[in-house]
C-alpha atoms as a PDB file:
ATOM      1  CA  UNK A   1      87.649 149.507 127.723  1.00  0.00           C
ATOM      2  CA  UNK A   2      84.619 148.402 125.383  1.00  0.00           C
ATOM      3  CA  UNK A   3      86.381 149.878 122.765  1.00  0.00           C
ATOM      4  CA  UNK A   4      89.511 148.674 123.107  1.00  0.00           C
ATOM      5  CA  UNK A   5      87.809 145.092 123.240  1.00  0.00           C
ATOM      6  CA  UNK A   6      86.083 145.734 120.345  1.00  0.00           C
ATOM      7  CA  UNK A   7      88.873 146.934 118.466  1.00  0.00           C
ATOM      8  CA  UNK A   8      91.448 143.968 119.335  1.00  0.00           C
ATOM      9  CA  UNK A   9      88.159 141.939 118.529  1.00  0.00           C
ATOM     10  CA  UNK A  10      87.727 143.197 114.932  1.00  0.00           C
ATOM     11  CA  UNK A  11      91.904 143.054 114.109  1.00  0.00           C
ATOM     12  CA  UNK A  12      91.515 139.495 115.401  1.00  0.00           C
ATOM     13  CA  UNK A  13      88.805 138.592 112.659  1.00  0.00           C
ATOM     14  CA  UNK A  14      90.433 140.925 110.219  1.00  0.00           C
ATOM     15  CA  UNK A  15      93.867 138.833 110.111  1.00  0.00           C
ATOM     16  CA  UNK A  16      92.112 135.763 110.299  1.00  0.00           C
ATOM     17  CA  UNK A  17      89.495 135.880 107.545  1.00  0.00           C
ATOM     18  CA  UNK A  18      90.932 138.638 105.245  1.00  0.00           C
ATOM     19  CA  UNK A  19      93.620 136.167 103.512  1.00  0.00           C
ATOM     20  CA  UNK A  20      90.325 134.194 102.368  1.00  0.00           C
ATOM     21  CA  UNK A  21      88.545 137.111 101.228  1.00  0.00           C
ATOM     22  CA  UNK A  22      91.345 137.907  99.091  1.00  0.00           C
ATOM     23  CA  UNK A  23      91.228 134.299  97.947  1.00  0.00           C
ATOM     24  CA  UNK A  24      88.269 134.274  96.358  1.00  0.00           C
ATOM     25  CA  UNK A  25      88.305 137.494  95.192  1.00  0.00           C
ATOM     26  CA  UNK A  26      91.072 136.500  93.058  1.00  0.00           C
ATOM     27  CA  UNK A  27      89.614 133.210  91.895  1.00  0.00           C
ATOM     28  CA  UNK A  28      87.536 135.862  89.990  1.00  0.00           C
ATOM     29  CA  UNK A  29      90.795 136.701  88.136  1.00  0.00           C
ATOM     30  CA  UNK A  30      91.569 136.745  84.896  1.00  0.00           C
ATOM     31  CA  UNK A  31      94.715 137.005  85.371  1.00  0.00           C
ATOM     32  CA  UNK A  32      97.668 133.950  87.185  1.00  0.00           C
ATOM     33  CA  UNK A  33      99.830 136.235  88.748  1.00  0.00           C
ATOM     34  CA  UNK A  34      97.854 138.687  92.057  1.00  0.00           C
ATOM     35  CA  UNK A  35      97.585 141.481  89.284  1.00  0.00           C
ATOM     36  CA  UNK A  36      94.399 142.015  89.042  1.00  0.00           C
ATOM     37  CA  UNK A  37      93.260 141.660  85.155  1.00  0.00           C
ATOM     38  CA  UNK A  38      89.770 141.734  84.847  1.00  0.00           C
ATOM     39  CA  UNK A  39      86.423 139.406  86.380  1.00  0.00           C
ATOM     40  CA  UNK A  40      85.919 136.145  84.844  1.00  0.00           C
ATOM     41  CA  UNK A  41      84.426 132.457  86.010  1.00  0.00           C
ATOM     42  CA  UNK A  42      86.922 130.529  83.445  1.00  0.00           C
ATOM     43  CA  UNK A  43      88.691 129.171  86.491  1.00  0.00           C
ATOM     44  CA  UNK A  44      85.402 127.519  87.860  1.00  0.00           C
ATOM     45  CA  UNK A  45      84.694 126.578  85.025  1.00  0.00           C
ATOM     46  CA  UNK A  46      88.406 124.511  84.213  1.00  0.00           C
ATOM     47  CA  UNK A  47      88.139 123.589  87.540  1.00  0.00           C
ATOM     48  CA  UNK A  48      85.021 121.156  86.823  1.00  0.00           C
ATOM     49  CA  UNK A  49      87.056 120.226  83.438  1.00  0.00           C
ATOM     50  CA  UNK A  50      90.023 119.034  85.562  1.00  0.00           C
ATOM     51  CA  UNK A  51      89.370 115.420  86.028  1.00  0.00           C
ATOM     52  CA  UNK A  52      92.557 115.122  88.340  1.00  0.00           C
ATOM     53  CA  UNK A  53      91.271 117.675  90.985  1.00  0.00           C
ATOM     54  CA  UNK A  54      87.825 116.503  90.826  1.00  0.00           C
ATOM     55  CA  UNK A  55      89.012 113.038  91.349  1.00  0.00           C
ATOM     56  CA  UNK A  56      91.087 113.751  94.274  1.00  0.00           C
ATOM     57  CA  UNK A  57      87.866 115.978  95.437  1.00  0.00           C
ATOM     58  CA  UNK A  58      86.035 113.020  95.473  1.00  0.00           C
ATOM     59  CA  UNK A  59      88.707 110.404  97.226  1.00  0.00           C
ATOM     60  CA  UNK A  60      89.018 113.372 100.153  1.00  0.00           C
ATOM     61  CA  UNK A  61      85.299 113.935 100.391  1.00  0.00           C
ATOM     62  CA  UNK A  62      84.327 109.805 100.277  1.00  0.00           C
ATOM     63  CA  UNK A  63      87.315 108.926 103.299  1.00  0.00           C
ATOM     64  CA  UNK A  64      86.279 112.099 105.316  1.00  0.00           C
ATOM     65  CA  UNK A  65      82.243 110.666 105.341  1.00  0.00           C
ATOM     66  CA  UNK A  66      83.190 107.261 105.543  1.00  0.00           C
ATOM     67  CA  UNK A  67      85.838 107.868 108.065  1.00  0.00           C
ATOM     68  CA  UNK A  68      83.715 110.366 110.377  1.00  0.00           C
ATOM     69  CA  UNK A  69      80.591 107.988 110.256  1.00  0.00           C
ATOM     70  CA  UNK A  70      82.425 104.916 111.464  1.00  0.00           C
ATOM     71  CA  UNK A  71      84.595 106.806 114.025  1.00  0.00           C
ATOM     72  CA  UNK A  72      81.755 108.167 115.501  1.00  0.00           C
ATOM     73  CA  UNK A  73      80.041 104.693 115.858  1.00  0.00           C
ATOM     74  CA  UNK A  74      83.421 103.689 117.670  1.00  0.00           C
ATOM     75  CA  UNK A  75      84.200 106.683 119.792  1.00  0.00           C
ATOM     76  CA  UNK A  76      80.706 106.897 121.083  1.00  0.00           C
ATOM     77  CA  UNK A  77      81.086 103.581 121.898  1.00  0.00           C
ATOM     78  CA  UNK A  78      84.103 103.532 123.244  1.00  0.00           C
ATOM     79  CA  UNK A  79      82.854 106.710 125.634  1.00  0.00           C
ATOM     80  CA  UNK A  80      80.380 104.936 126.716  1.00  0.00           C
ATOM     81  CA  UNK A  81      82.674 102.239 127.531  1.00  0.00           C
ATOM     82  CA  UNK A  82      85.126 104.496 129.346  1.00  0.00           C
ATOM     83  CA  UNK A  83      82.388 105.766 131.723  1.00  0.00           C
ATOM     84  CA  UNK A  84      81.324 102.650 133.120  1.00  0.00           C
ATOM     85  CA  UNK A  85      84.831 102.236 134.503  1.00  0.00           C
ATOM     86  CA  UNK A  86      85.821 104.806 137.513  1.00  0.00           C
ATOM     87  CA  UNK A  87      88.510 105.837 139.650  1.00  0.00           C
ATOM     88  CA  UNK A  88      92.130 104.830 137.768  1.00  0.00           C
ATOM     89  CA  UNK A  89      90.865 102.939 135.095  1.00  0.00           C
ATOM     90  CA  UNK A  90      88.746 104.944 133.635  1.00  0.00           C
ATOM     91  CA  UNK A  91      91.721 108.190 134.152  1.00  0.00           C
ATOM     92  CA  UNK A  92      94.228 105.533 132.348  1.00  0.00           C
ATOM     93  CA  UNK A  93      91.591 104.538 129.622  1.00  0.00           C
ATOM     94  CA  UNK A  94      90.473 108.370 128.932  1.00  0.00           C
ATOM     95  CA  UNK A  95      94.525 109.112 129.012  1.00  0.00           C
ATOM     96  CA  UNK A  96      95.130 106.818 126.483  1.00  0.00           C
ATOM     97  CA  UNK A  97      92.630 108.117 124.266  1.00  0.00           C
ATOM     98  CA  UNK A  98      93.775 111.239 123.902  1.00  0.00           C
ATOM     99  CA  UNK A  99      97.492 109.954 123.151  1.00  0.00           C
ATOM    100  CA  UNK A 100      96.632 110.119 119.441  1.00  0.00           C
ATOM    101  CA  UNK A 101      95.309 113.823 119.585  1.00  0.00           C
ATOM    102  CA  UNK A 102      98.407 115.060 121.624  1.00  0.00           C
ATOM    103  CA  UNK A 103     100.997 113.343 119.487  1.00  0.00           C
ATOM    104  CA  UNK A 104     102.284 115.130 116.489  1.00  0.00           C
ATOM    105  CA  UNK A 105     101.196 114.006 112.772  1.00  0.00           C
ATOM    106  CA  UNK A 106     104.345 112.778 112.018  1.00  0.00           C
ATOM    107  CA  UNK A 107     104.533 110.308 114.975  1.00  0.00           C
ATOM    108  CA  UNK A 108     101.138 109.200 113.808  1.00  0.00           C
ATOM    109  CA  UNK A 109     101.989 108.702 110.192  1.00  0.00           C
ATOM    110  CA  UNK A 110     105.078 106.770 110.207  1.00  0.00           C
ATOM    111  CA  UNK A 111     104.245 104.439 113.137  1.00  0.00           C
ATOM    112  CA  UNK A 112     100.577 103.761 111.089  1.00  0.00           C
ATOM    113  CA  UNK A 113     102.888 103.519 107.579  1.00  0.00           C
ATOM    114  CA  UNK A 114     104.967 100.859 109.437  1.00  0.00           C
ATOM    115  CA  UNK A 115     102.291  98.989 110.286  1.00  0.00           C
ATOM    116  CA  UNK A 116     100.293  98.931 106.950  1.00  0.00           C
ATOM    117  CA  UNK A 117     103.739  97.766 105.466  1.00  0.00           C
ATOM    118  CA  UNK A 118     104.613  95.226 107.887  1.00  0.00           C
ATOM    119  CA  UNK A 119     100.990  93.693 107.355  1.00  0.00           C
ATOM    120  CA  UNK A 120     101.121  94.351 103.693  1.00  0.00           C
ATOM    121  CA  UNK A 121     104.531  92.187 103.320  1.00  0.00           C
ATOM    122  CA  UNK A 122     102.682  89.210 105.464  1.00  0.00           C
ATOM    123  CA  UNK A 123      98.755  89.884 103.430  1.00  0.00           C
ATOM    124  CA  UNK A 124     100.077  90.927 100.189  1.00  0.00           C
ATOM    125  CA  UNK A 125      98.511  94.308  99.848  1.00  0.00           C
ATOM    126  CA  UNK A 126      99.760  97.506  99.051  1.00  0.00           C
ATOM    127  CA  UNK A 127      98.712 100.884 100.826  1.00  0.00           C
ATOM    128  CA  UNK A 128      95.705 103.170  98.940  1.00  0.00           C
ATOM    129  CA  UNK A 129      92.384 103.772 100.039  1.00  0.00           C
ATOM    130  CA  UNK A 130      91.607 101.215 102.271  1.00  0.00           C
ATOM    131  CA  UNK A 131      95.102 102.052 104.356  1.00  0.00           C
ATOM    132  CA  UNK A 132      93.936 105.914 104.186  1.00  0.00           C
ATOM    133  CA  UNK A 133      90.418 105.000 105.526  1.00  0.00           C
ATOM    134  CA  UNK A 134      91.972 102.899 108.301  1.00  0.00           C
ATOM    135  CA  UNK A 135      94.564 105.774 109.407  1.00  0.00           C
ATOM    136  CA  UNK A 136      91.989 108.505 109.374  1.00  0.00           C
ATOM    137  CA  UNK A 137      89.745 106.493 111.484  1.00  0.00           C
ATOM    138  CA  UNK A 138      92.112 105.841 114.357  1.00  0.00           C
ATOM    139  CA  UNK A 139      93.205 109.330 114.658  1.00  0.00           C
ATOM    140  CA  UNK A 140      89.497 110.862 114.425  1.00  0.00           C
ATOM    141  CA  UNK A 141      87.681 108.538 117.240  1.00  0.00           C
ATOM    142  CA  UNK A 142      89.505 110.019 119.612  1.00  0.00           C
ATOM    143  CA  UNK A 143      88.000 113.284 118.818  1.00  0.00           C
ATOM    144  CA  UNK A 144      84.387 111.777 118.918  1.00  0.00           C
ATOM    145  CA  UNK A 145      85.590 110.517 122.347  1.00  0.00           C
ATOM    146  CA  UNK A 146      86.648 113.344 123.592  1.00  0.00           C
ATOM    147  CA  UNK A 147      83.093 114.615 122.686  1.00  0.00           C
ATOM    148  CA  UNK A 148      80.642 112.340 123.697  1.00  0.00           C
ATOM    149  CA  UNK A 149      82.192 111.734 127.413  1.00  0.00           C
ATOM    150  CA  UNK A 150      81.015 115.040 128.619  1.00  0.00           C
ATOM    151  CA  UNK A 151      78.002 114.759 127.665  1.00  0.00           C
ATOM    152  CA  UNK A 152      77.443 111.237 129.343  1.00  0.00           C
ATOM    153  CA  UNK A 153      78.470 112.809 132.470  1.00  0.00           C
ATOM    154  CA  UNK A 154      75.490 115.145 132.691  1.00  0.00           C
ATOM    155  CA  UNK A 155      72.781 112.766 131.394  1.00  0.00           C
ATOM    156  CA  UNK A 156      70.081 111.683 133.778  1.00  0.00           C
ATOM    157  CA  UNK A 157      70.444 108.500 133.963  1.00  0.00           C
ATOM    158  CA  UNK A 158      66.696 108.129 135.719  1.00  0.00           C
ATOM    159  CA  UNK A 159      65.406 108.580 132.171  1.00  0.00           C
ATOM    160  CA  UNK A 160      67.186 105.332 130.888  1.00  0.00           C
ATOM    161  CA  UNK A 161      65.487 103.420 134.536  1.00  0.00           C
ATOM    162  CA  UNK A 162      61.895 105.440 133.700  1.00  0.00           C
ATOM    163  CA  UNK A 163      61.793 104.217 130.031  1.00  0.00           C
ATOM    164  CA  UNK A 164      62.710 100.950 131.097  1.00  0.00           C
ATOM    165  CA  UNK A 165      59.229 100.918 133.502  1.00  0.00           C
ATOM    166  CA  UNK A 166      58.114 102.014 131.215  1.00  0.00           C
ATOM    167  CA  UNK A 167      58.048  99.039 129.056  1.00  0.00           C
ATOM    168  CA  UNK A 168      61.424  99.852 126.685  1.00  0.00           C
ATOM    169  CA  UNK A 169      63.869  97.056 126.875  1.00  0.00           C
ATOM    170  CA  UNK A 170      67.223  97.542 127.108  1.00  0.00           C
ATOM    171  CA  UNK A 171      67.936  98.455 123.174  1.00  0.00           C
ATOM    172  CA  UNK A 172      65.107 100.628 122.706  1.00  0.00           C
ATOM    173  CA  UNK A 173      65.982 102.703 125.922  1.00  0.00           C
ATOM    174  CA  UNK A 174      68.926 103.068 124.647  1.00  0.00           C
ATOM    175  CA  UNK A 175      68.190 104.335 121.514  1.00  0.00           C
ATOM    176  CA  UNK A 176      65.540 106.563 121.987  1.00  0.00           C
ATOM    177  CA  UNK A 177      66.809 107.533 125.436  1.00  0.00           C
ATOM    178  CA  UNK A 178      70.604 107.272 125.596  1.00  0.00           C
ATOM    179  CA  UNK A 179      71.279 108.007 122.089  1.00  0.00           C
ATOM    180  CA  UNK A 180      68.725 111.055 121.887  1.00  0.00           C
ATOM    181  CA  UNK A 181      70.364 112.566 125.108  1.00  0.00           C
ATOM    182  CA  UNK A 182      74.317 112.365 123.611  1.00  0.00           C
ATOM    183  CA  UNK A 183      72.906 113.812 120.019  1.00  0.00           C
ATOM    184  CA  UNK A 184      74.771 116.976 120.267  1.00  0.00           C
ATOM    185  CA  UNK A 185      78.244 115.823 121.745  1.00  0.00           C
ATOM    186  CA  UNK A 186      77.760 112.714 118.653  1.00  0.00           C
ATOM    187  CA  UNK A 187      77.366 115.184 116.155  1.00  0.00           C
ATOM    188  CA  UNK A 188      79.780 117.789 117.085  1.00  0.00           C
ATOM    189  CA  UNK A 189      82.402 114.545 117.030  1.00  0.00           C
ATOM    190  CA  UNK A 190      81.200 113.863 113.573  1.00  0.00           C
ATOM    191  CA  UNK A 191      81.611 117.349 112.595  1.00  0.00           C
ATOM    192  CA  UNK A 192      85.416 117.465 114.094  1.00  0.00           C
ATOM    193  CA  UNK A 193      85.966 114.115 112.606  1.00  0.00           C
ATOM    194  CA  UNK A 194      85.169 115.213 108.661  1.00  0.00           C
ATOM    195  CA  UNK A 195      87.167 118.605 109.500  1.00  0.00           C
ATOM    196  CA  UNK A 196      90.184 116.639 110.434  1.00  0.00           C
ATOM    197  CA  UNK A 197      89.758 114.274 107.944  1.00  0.00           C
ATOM    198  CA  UNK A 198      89.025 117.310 105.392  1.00  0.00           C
ATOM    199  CA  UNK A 199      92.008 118.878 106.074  1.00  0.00           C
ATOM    200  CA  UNK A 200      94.616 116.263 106.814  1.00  0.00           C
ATOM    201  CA  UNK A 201      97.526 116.169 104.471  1.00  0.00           C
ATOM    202  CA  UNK A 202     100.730 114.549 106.805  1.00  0.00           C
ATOM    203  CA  UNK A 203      99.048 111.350 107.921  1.00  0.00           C
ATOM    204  CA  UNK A 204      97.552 110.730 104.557  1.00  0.00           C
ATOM    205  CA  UNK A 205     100.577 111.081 102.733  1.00  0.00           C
ATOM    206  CA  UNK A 206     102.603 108.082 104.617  1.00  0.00           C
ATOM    207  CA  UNK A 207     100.032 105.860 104.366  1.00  0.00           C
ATOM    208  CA  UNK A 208      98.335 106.436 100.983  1.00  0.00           C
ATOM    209  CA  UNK A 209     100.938 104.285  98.730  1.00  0.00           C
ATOM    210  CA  UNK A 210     101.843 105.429  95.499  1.00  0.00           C
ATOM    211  CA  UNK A 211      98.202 105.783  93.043  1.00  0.00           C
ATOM    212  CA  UNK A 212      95.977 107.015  96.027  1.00  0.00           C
ATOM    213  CA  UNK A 213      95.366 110.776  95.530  1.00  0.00           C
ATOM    214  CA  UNK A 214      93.746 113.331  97.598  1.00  0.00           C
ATOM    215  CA  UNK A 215      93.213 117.104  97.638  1.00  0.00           C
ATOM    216  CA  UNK A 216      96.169 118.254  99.782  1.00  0.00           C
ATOM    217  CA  UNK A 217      98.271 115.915  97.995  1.00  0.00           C
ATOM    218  CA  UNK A 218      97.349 116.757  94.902  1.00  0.00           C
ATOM    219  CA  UNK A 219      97.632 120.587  96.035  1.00  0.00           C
ATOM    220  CA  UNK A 220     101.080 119.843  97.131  1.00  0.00           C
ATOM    221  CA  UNK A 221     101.992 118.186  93.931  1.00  0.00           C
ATOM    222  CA  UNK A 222     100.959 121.334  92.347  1.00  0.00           C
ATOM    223  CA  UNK A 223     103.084 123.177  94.390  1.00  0.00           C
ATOM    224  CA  UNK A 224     106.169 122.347  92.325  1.00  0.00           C
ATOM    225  CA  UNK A 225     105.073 124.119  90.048  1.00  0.00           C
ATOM    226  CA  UNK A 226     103.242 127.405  89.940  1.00  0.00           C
ATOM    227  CA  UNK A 227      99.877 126.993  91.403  1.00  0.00           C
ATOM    228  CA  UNK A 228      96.694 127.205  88.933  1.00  0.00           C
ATOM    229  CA  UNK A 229      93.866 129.711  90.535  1.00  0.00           C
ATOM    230  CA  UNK A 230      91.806 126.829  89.684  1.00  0.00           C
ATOM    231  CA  UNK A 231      92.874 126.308  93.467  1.00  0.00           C
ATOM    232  CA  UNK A 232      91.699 129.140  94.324  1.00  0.00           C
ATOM    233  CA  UNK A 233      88.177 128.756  92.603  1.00  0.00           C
ATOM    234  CA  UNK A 234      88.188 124.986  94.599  1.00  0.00           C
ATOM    235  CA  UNK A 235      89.288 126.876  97.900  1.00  0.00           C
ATOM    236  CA  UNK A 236      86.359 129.507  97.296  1.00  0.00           C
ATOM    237  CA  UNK A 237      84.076 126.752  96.828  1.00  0.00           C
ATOM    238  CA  UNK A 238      85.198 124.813  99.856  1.00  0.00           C
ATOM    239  CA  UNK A 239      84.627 128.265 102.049  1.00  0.00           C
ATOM    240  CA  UNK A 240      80.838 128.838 100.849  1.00  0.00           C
ATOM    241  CA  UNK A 241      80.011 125.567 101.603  1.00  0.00           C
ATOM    242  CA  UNK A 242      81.718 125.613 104.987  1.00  0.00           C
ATOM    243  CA  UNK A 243      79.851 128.585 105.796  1.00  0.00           C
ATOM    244  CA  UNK A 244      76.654 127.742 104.280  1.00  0.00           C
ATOM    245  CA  UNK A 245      76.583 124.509 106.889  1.00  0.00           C
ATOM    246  CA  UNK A 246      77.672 126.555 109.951  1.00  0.00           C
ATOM    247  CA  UNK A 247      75.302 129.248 109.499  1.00  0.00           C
ATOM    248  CA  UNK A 248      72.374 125.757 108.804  1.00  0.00           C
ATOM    249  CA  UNK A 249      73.742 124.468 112.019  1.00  0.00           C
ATOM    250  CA  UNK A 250      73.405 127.711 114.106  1.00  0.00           C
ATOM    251  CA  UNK A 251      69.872 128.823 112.676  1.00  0.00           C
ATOM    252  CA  UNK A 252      68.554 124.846 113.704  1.00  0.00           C
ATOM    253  CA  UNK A 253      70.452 125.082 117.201  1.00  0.00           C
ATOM    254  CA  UNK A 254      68.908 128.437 118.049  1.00  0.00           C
ATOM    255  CA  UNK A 255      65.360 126.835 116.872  1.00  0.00           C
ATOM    256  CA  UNK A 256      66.008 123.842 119.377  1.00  0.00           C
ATOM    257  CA  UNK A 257      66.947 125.606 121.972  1.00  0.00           C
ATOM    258  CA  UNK A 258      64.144 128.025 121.538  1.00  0.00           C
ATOM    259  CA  UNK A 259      61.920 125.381 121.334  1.00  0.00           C
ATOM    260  CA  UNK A 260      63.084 123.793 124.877  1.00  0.00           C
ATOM    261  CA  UNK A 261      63.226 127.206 126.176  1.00  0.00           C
ATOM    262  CA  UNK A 262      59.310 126.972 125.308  1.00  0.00           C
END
């Protein structure tokens, strides 16, 4: 039965990471086409050339930071909120919440395009970065939410009381006590909130007008065409990172929880 486990386990990670392995193999390539033609790094190098990708690179990577950093200030906020309610309210409040992360993309793009029209008509503004920002904000603080409450339900709240005897007033309790003790649901939020932001492509492209370009819509423009294995030398890059964080994360984790262990 081990084996069998260990088996099904291994096919799992097999069809799930092989089509990236053969990714960046072939961003190595010297050929277009999946005939492999020899090893070069020309695509990295055009990649860096291509002011278009880098430039949506950078609009994706500046709304995913700014987005994640402010919807994490909100959702933790707004968990806290939510717990100091009980019984129905705070079901209903934590229900809505969660509306935005159960209903589809689409839903959430048009209705948010609607709006940023509707107010653009009355302000006099048109839809770019600013709209982008705004729309990838609402639909990541409900994943900070969603992170943050469980851990609020198994503080101790007798720390918060004990550094208030203890001379703390009600700010500094909070943010050496409250703040320290939802750390890890605060940053995993953060962490969902740039992933989602990272990779959204159908929410960004209602609401980011006609100039604003990021990297899935530029990818998708490119898609009209025959795609460049600069992609694929961007997509490469965008793994290693990916993985070079996680594995970061992990090896600081394990030290933390060594150390507590101690």
């Amino acid at each position: 039965m081990k084996k069998l486990s260990k088996l099904y386990t291994a096919l799992i990670i097999f069809f799930m990471y092989m089509p990236i392995i053969v990714l960046v193999i072939f961003s190595f390539n010297d050929g277009k086409t999946t005939v492999w033609k020899g090893f070069t790094l020309k695509w990295y190098a055009d990649l860096f050339r291509d002011s278009q990708i880098m430039s949506a690179l950078w609009n994706t990577l500046l709304v995913a930071v700014l987005a994640s950093a402010i919807a994490t200030v909100i959702g933790t906020m707004a968990a806290i909120g939510i717990n100091n309610f009980s019984g129905k309210k705070r079901l209903l409040l934590q229900n809505m919440s969660n509306i935005s992360i159960l209903s589809p993309d689409v839903v959430t793009g048009v209705s948010l395009m609607l709006m940023f029209t509707i107010a653009g008509v009355a302000f006099h503004f048109q839809m770019g970065f600013w709209t982008v920002l705004l729309a990838h904000i609402t639909f990541c603080t409900p994943f900070v939410v969603l992170s943050v409450l469980p851990r609020i339900r198994h503080m101790d709240y007798s720390l918060y009381e004990a550094a208030l005897d203890l001379g703390c007033n009600q700010w500094q309790a909070f943010r050496k006590v409250v703040v320290h003790e939802l750390m890890p649901g605060i940053f995993t939020g953060f962490l969902m909130s740039f992933t989602y932001s990272l990779d959204d492509f159908v929410i960004t492209y209602f609401t980011r007008g006609a100039s604003f370009q990021t990297l899935s819509i530029q990818i998708y423009t490119m898609t009209h065409q025959r795609i460049s294995p600069k992609i694929n030398a961007l997509s490469a890059l965008m793994f290693v990172v990916i993985i070079v964080l996680m594995v970061i994360i992990n090896v600081k984790d394990r030290k933390a929880e060594k150390r507590m262990g101690e």
